[in-house]
C-alpha atoms as a PDB file:
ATOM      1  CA  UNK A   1     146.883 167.652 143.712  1.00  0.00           C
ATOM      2  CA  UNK A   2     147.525 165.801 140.637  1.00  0.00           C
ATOM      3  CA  UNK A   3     145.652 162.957 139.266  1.00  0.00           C
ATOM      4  CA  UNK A   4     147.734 160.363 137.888  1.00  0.00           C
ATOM      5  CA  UNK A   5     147.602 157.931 135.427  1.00  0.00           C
ATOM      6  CA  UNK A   6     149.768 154.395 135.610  1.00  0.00           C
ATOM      7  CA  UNK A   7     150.471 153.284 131.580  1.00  0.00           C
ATOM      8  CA  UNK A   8     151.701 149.910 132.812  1.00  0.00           C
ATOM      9  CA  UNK A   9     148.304 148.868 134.166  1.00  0.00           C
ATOM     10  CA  UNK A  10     145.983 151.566 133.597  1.00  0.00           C
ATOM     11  CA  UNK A  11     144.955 152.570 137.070  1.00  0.00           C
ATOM     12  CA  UNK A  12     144.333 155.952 138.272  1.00  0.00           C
ATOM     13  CA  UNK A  13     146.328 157.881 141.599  1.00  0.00           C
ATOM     14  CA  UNK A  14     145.294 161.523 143.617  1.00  0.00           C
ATOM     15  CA  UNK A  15     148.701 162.173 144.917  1.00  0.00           C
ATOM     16  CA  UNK A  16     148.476 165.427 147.134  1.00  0.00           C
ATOM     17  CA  UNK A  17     152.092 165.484 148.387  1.00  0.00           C
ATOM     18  CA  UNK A  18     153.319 169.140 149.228  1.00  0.00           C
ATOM     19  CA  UNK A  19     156.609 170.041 146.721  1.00  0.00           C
ATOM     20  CA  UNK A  20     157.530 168.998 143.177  1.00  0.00           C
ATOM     21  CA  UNK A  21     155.908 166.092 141.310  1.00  0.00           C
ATOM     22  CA  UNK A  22     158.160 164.154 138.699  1.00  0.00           C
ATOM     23  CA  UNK A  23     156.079 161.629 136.913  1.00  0.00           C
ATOM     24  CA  UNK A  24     158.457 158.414 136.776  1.00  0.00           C
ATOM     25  CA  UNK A  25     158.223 156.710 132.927  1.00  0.00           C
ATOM     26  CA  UNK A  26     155.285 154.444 133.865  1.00  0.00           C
ATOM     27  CA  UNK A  27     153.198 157.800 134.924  1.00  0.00           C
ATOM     28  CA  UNK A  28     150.847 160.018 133.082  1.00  0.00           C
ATOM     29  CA  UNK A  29     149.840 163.350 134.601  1.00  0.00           C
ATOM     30  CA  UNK A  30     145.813 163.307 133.566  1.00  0.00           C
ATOM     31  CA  UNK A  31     144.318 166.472 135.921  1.00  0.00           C
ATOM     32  CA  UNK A  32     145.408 168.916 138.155  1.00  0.00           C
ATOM     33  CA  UNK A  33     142.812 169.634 140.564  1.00  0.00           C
ATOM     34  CA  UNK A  34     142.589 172.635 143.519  1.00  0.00           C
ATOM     35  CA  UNK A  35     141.569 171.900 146.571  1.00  0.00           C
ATOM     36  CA  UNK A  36     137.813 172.467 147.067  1.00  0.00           C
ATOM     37  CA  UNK A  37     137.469 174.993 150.442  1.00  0.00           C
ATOM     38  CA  UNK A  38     134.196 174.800 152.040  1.00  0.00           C
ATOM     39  CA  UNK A  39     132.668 177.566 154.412  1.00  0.00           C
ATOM     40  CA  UNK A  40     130.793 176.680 157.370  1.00  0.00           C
ATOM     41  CA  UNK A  41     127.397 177.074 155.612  1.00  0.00           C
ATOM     42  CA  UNK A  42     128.328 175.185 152.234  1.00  0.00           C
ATOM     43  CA  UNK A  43     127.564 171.693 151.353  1.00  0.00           C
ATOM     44  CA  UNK A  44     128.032 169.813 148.271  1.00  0.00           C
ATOM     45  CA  UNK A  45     126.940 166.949 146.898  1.00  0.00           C
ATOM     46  CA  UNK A  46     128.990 164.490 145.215  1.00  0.00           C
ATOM     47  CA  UNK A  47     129.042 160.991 142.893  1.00  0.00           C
ATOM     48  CA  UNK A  48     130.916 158.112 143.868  1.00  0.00           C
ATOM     49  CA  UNK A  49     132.266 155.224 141.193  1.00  0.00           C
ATOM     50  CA  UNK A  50     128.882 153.154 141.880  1.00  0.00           C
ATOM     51  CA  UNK A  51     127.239 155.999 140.998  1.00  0.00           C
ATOM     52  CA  UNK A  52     125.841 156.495 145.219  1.00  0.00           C
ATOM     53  CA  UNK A  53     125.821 160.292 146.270  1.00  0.00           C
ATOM     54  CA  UNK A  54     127.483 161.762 149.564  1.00  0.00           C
ATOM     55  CA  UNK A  55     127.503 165.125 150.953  1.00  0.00           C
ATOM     56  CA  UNK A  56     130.622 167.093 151.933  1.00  0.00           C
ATOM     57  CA  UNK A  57     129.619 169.894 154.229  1.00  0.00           C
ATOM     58  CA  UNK A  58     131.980 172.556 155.660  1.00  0.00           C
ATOM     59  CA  UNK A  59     130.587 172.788 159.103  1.00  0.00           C
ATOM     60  CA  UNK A  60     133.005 171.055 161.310  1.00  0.00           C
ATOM     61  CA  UNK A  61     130.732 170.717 164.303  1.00  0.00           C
ATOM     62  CA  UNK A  62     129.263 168.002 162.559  1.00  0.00           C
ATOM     63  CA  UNK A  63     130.707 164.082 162.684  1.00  0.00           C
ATOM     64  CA  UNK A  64     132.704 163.229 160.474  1.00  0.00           C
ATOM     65  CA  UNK A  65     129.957 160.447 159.447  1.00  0.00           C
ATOM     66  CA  UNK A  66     127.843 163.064 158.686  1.00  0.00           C
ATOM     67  CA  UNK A  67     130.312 165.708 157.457  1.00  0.00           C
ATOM     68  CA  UNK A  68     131.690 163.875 155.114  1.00  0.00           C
ATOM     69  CA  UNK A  69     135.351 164.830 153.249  1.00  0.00           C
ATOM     70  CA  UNK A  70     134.536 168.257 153.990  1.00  0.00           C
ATOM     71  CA  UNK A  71     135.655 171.157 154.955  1.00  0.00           C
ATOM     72  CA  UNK A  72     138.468 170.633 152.613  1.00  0.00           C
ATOM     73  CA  UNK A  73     139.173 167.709 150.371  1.00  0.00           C
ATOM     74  CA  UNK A  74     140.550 167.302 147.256  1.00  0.00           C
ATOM     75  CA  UNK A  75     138.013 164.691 144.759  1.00  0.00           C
ATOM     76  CA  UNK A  76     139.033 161.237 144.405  1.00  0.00           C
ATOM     77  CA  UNK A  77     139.307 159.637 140.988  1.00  0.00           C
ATOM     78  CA  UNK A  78     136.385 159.001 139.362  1.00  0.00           C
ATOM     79  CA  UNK A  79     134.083 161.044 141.684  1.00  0.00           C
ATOM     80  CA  UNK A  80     132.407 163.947 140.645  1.00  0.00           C
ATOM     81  CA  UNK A  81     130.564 166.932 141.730  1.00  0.00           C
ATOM     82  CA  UNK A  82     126.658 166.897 141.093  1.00  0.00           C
ATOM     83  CA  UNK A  83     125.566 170.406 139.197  1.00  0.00           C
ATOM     84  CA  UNK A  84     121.722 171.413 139.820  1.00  0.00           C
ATOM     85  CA  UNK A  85     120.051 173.320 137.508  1.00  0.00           C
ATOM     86  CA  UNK A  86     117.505 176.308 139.344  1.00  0.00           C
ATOM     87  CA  UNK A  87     114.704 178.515 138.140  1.00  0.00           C
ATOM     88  CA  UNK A  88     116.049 181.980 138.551  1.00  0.00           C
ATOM     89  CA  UNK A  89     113.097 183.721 136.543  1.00  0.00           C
ATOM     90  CA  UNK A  90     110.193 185.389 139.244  1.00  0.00           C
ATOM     91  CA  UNK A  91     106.776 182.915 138.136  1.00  0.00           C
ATOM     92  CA  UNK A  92     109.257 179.577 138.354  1.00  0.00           C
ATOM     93  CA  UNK A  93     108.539 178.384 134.466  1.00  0.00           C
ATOM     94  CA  UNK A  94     112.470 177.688 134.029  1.00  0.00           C
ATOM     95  CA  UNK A  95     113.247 180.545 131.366  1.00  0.00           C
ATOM     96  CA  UNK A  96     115.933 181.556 132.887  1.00  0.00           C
ATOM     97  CA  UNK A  97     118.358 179.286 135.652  1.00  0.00           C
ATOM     98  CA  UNK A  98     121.383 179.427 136.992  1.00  0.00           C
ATOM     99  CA  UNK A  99     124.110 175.980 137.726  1.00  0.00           C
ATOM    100  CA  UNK A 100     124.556 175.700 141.387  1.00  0.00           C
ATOM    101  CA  UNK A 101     127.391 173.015 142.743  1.00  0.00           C
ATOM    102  CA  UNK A 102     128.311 174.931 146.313  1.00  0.00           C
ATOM    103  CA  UNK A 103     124.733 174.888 148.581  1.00  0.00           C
ATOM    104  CA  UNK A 104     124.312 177.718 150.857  1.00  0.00           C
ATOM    105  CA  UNK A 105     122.463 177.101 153.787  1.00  0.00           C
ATOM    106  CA  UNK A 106     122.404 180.450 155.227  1.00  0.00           C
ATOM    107  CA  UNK A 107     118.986 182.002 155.232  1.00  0.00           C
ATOM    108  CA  UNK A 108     117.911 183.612 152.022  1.00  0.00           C
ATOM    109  CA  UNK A 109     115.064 185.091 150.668  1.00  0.00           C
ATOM    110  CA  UNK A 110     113.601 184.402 146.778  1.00  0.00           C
ATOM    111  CA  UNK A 111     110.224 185.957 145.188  1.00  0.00           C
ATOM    112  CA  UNK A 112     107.825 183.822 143.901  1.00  0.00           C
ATOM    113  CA  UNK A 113     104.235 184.534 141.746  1.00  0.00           C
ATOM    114  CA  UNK A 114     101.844 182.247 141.513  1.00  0.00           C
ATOM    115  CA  UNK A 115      98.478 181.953 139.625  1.00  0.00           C
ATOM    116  CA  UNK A 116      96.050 180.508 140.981  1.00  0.00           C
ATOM    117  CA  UNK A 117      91.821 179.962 140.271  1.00  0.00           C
ATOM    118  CA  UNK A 118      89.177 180.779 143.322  1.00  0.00           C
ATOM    119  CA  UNK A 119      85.839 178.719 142.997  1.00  0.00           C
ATOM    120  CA  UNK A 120      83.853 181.209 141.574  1.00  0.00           C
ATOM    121  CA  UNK A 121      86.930 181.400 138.607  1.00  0.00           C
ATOM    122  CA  UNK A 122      88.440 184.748 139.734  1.00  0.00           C
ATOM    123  CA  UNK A 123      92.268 184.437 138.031  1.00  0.00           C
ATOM    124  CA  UNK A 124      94.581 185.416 141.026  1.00  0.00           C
ATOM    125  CA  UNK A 125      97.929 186.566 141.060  1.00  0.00           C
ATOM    126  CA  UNK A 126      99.972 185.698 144.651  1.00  0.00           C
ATOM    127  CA  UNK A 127     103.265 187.462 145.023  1.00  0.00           C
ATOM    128  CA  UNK A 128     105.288 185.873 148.215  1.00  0.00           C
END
């Protein structure tokens, strides 16, 4: 897909035609975006131009309300995809994260440690 740009008034085009693109004279070529392929167990979450946020979720079994653009869409002008920031490191004080974009809802396991006080102040250390 290519995103567009008119110089005559400014306004902004996805075109996702198969073949060739020419621009005409009036046409500026501003991206070129791939298409974003979504498994059955992926969801992302994405920005519209009001700023309102929508899912797009690969499992087709879903309605379309609900689904969203998924399982494969290419991202309109102006929208974008929303990047989360996780705690990768084991006692969850955000040393260490990782960018996630793509959600997997496939069961997963993560270790966690917390400390916690009993009443009689005995310092405990919980490892789930």
């Amino acid at each position: 897909a290519v995103l567009v740009r008119n110089t005559d008034c400014g306004s902004l085009e996805l075109l996702t035609e198969h073949g060739l693109f020419f621009p005409t004279a009036y046409q500026e070529i501003e991206d070129v975006q791939t298409k974003i392929v979504l498994e059955k167990y992926q969801t992302v979450v994405c920005k519209d131009t009001s700023g309102a946020f929508y899912y797009a979720s690969g499992n087709t079994e879903l309605p379309e309300s609900e689904r969203g653009p998924g399982p494969d869409f290419f991202l309109p002008p102006h929208h974008e995809i929303v990047k989360h920031s996780w705690s990768t490191d084991l006692k969850k004080e955000h040393t260490t994260s990782e960018v996630v974009w793509r959600f997997d809802s496939r069961p997963s396991y993560m270790n966690y440690e917390f400390f916690c006080r009993t009443l009689d102040n005995v310092a405990l250390v919980i490892n789930v």
